[in-house]
Protein backbone atom coordinates (compact mmCIF):
# COMPACT_ATOMS: atom_id res chain seq x y z
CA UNK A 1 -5.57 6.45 6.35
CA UNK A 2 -8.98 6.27 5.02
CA UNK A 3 -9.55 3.79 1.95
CA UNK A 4 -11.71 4.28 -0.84
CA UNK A 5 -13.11 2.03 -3.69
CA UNK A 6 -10.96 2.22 -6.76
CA UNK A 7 -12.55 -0.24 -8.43
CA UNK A 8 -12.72 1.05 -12.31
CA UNK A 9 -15.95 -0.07 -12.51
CA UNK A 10 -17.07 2.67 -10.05
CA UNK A 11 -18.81 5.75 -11.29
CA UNK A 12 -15.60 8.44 -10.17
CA UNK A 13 -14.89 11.28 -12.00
CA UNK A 14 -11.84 10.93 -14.34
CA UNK A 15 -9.38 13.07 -16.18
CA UNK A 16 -7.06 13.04 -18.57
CA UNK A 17 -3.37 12.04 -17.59
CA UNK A 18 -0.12 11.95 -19.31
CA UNK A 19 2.14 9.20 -19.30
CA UNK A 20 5.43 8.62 -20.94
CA UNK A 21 5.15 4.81 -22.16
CA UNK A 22 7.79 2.79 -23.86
CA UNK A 23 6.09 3.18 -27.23
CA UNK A 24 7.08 -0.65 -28.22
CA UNK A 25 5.23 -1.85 -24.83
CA UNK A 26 1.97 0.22 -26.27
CA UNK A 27 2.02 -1.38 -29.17
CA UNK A 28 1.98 -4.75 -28.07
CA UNK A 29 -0.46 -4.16 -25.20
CA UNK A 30 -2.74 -2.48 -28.21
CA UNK A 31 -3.01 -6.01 -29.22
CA UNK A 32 -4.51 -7.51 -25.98
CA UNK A 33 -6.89 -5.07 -25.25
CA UNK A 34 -9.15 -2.43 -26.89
CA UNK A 35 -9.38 -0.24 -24.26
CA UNK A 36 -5.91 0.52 -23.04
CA UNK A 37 -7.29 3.24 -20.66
CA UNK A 38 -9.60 1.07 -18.79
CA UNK A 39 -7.11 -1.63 -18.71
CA UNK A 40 -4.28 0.74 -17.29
CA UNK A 41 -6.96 1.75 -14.69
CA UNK A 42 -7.71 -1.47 -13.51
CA UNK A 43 -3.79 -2.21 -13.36
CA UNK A 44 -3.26 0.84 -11.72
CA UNK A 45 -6.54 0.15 -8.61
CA UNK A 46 -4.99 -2.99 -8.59
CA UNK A 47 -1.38 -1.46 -7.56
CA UNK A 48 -3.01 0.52 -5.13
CA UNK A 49 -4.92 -2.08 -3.06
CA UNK A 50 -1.78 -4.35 -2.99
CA UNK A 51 0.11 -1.32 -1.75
CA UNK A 52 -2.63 -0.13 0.82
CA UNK A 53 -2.41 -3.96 2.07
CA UNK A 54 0.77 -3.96 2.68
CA UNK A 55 0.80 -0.91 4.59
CA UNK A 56 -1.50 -2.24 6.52
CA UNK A 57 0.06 -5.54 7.00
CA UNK A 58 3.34 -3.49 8.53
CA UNK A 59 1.48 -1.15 10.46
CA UNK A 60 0.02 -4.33 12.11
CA UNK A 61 3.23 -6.24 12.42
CA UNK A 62 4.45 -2.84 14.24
CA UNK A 63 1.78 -2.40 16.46
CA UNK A 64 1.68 -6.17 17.93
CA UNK A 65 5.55 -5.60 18.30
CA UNK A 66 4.99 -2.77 20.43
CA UNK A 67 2.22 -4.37 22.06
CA UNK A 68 4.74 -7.18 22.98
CA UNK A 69 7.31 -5.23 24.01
CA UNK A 70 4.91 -3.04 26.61
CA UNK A 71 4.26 -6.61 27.63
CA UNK A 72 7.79 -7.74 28.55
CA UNK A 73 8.61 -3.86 30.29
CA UNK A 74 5.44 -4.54 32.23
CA UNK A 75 6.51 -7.59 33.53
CA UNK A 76 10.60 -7.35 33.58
CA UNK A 77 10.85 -3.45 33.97
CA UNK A 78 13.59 -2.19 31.90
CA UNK A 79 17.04 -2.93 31.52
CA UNK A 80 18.04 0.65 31.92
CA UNK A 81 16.62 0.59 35.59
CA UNK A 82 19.48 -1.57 36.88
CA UNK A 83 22.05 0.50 35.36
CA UNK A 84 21.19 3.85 36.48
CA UNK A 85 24.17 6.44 36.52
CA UNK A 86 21.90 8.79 39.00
């Protein structure tokens, strides 16, 4: 799966999105930040890196647990072999 920059900084092309917010949450955040657009967008890129990394991260743990067990049927063979109905 390719990856591309979501920084918010980045000069993408944006739309306008509708979100249903807990309208007490708004408020508050309203007094943090200015821009609650660009903040929610650089929440939002944030999200999507740590989920992208963590994709990654299993994908990974998968593959080297395949790799290990090719490892272990290339050396041992496979169970099944000694317990062949045929």
């Amino acid at each position: 799966m390719p990856t591309a920059s979501l920084s918010a900084g980045a000069t993408m092309r944006k739309r306008a999105v509708n979100l249903t917010l807990n309208e007490g949450l708004v408020a508050q955040a309203k007094t943090y930040t200015s821009n609650l657009s660009a903040t929610m967008e650089d929440l939002l890129a944030a999200f999507v890196a740590q989920q992208q990394q963590t994709r990654l991260t299993r994908q990974q743990q998968a593959d080297a647990a395949s790799t290990d067990w090719n490892a272990v049927h290339t050396a041992l063979g496979s169970f099944a072999d000694e317990h062949s109905t045929l």
